[in-house]
Protein backbone atom coordinates (compact mmCIF):
# COMPACT_ATOMS: atom_id res chain seq x y z
CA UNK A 1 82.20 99.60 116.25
CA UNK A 2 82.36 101.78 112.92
CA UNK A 3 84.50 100.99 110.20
CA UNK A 4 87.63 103.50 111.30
CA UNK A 5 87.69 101.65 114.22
CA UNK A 6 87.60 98.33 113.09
CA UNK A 7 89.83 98.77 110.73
CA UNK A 8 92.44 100.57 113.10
CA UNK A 9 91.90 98.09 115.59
CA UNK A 10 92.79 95.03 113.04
CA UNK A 11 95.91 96.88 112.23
CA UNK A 12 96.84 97.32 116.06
CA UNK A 13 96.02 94.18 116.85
CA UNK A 14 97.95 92.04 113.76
CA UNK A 15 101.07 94.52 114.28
CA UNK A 16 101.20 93.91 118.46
CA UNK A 17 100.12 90.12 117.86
CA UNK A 18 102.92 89.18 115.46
CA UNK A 19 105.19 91.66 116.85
CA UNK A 20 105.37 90.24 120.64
CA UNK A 21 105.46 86.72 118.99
CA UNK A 22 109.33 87.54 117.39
CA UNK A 23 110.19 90.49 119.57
CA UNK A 24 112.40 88.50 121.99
CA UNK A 25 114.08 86.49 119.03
CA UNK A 26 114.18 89.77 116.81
CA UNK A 27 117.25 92.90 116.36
CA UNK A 28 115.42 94.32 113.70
CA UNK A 29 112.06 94.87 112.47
CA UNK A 30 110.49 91.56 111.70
CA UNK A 31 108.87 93.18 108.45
CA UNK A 32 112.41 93.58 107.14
CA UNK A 33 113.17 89.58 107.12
CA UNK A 34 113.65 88.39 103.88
CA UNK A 35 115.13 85.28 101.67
CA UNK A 36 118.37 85.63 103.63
CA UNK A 37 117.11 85.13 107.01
CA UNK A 38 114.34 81.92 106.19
CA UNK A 39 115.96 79.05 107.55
CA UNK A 40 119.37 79.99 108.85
CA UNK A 41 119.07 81.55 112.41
CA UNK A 42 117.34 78.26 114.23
CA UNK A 43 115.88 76.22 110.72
CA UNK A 44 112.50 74.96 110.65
CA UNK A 45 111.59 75.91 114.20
CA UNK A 46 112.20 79.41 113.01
CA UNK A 47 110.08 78.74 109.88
CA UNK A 48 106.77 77.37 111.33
CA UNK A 49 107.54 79.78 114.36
CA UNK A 50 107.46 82.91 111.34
CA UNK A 51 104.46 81.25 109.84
CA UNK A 52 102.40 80.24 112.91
CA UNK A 53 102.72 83.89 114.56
CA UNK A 54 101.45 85.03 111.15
CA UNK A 55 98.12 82.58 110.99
CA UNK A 56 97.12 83.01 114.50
CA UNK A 57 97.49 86.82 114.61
CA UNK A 58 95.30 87.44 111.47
CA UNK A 59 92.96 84.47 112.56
CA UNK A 60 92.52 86.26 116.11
CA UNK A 61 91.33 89.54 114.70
CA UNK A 62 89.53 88.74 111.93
CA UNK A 63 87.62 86.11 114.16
CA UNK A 64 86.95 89.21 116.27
CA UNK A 65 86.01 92.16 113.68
CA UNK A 66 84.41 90.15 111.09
CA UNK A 67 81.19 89.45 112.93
CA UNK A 68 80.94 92.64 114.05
CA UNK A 69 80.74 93.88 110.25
CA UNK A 70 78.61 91.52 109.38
CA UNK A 71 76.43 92.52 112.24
CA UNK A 72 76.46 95.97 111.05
CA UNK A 73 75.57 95.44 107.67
CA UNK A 74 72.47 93.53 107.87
CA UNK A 75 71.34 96.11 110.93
CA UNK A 76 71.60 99.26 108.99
CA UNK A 77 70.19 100.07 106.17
CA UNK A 78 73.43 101.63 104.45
CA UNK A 79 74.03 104.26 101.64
CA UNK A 80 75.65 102.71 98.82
CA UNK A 81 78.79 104.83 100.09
CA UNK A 82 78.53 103.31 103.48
CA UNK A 83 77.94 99.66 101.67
CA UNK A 84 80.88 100.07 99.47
CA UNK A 85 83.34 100.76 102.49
CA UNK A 86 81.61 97.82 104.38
CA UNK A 87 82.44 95.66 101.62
CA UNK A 88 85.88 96.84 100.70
CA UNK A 89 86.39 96.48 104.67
CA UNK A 90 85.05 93.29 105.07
CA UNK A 91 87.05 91.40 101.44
CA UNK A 92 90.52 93.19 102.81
CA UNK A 93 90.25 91.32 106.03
CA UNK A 94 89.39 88.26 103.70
CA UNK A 95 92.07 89.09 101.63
CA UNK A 96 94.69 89.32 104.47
CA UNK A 97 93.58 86.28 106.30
CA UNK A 98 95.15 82.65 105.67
CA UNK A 99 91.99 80.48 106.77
CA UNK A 100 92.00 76.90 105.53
CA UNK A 101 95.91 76.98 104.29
CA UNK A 102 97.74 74.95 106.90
CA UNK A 103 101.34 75.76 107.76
CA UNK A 104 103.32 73.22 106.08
CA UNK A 105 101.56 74.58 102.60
CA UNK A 106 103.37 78.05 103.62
CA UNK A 107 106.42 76.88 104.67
CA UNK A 108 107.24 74.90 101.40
CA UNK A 109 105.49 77.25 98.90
CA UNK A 110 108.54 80.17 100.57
CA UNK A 111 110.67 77.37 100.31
CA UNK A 112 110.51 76.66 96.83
CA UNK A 113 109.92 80.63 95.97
CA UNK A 114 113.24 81.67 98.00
CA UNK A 115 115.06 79.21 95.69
CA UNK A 116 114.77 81.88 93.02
CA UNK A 117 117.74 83.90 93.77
CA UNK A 118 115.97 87.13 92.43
CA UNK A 119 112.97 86.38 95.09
CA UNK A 120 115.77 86.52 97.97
CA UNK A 121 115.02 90.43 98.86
CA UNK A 122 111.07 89.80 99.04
CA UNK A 123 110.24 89.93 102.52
CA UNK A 124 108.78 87.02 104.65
CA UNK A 125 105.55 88.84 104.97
CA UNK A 126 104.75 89.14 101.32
CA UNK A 127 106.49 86.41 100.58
CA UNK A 128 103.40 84.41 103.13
CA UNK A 129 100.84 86.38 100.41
CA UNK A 130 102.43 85.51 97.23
CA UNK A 131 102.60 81.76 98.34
CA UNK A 132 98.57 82.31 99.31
CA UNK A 133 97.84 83.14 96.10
CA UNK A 134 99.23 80.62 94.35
CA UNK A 135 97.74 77.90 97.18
CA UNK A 136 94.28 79.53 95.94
CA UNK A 137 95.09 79.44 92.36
CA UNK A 138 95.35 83.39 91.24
CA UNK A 139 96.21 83.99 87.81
CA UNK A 140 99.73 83.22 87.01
CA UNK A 141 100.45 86.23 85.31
CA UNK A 142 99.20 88.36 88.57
CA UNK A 143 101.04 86.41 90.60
CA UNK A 144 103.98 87.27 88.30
CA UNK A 145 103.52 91.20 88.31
CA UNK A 146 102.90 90.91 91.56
CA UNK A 147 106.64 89.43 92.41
CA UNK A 148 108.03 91.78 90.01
CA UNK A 149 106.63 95.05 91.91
CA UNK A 150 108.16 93.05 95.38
CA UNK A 151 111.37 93.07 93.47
CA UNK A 152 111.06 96.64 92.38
CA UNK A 153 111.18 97.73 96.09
CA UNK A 154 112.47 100.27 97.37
CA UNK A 155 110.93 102.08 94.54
CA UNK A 156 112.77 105.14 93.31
CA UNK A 157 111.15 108.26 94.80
CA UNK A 158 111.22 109.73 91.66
CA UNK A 159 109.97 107.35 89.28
CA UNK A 160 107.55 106.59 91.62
CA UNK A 161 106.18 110.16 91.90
CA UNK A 162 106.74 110.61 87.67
CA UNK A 163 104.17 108.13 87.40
CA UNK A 164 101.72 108.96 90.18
CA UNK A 165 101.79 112.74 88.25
CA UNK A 166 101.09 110.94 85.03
CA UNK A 167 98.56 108.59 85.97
CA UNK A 168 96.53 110.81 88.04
CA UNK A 169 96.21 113.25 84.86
CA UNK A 170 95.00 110.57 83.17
CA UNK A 171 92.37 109.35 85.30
CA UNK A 172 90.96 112.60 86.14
CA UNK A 173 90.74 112.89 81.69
CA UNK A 174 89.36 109.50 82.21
CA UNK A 175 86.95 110.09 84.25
CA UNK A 176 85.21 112.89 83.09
CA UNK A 177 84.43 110.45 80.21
CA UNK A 178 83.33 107.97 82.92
CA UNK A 179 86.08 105.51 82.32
CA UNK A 180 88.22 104.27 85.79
CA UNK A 181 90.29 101.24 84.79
CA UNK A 182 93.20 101.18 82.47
CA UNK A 183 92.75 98.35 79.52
CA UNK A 184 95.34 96.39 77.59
CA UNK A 185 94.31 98.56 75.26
CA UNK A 186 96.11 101.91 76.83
CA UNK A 187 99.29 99.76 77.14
CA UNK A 188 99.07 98.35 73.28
CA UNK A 189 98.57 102.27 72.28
CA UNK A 190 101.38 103.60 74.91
CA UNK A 191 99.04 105.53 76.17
CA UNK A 192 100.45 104.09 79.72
CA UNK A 193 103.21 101.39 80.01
CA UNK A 194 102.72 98.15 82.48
CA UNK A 195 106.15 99.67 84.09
CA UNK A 196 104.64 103.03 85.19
CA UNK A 197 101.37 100.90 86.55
CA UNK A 198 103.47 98.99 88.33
CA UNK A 199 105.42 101.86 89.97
CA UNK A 200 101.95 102.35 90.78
CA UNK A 201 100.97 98.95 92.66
CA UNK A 202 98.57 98.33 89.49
CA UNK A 203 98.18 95.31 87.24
CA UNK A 204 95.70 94.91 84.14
CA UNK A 205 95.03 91.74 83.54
CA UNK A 206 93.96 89.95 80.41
CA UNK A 207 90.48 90.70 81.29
CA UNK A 208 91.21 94.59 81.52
CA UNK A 209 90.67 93.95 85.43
CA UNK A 210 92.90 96.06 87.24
CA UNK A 211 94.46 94.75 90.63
CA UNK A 212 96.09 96.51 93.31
CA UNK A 213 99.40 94.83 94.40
CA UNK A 214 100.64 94.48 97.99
CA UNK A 215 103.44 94.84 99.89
CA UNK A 216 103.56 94.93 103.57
CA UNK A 217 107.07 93.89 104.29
CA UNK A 218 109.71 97.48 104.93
CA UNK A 219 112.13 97.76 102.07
CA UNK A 220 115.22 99.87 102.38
């Protein structure tokens, strides 16, 4: 199985998994439940219900693809290209699985973020991720920026494509010079603000590591 396929066949598989676990219970899109909907349709049942569906369907398919990576990179000797998607293939899976973090952890990390009032939009899926990285100890202040792009959604179209424009001008100026990341630096100078990175699903850290934020859940 190549890496296309594995990777469409995790999506598939997560999406029908979770999907046929809510479907009879569900009027809307599940990835449009949010703060408002944890809890008050049927309680706790509906909580570890949410949850459960949500461990078991990335458990399944990572259970099933991951080997199979694994398999194909020690079997092949790969070009770096073909080692570099391997790896970024085989870390997203990690990233997206909730191995070793039991249910009850999930259900009262959401519990205690939904009691922010300005968290009540986030959706139940990202909200599972957020509480994830806090159960694994992420830095604080990328867990922050990372619950302030959540509550930026839906992004304006247009801000949104102001500073796609503007950041792809600079990384193309960038890179000619061989420079990818953006630095604390380029914010301190205004070169680029954290606002416009954000827009962009980007966070420096203090490190100057950039992250790329998530969000899986459909915002209208």
């Amino acid at each position: 199985m190549n890496i296309r396929r594995s990777v469409v066949f995790y999506q598939m598989v997560a999406s029908l998994f979770i999907f046929s676990a809510f479907s009879q219970a569900q009027t809307k899109d599940i990835f449009e439940d949010d703060g408002t909907n944890w809890g008050l349709d049927s309680g706790d049942t509906y909580n570890l219900g949410w949850v459960k569906g949500v461990i078991m369907g990335t458990s399944l398919v990572y259970n099933e693809i991951y080997p199979s990576l694994e398999r194909m990179f020690k079997n092949k000797k790969p070009t770096e290209f073909y080692k570099t998607s391997l790896e970024y293939t085989a870390n997203k899976m990690k990233g997206l699985t909730l191995i070793g973090i039991t249910i009850g952890q999930i259900r009262d990390g959401i519990d205690v973020l939904y009691k922010d009032f300005s968290n009540r939009r986030i959706r139940i899926i990202d909200a599972i991720f957020v509480v994830k990285m806090q159960i694994e100890g992420k830095d604080p202040d990328l867990i922050q920026a990372q619950l302030r792009y959540l509550r930026m959604h839906p992004i304006n179209d247009k801000a949104h494509e102001e500073a796609i424009n503007k950041i792809s001008a600079l990384m193309d100026k960038r890179i000619e010079k061989g420079l990818y990341d953006f630095t604390n630096e380029d914010l301190i100078n205004g070169i680029i603000t954290e606002q416009e990175l954000l827009f962009y699903g980007t966070f420096v850290d203090k490190n100057n590591v950039n992250h790329n934020l998530f969000c899986y859940g459909y915002y209208k």
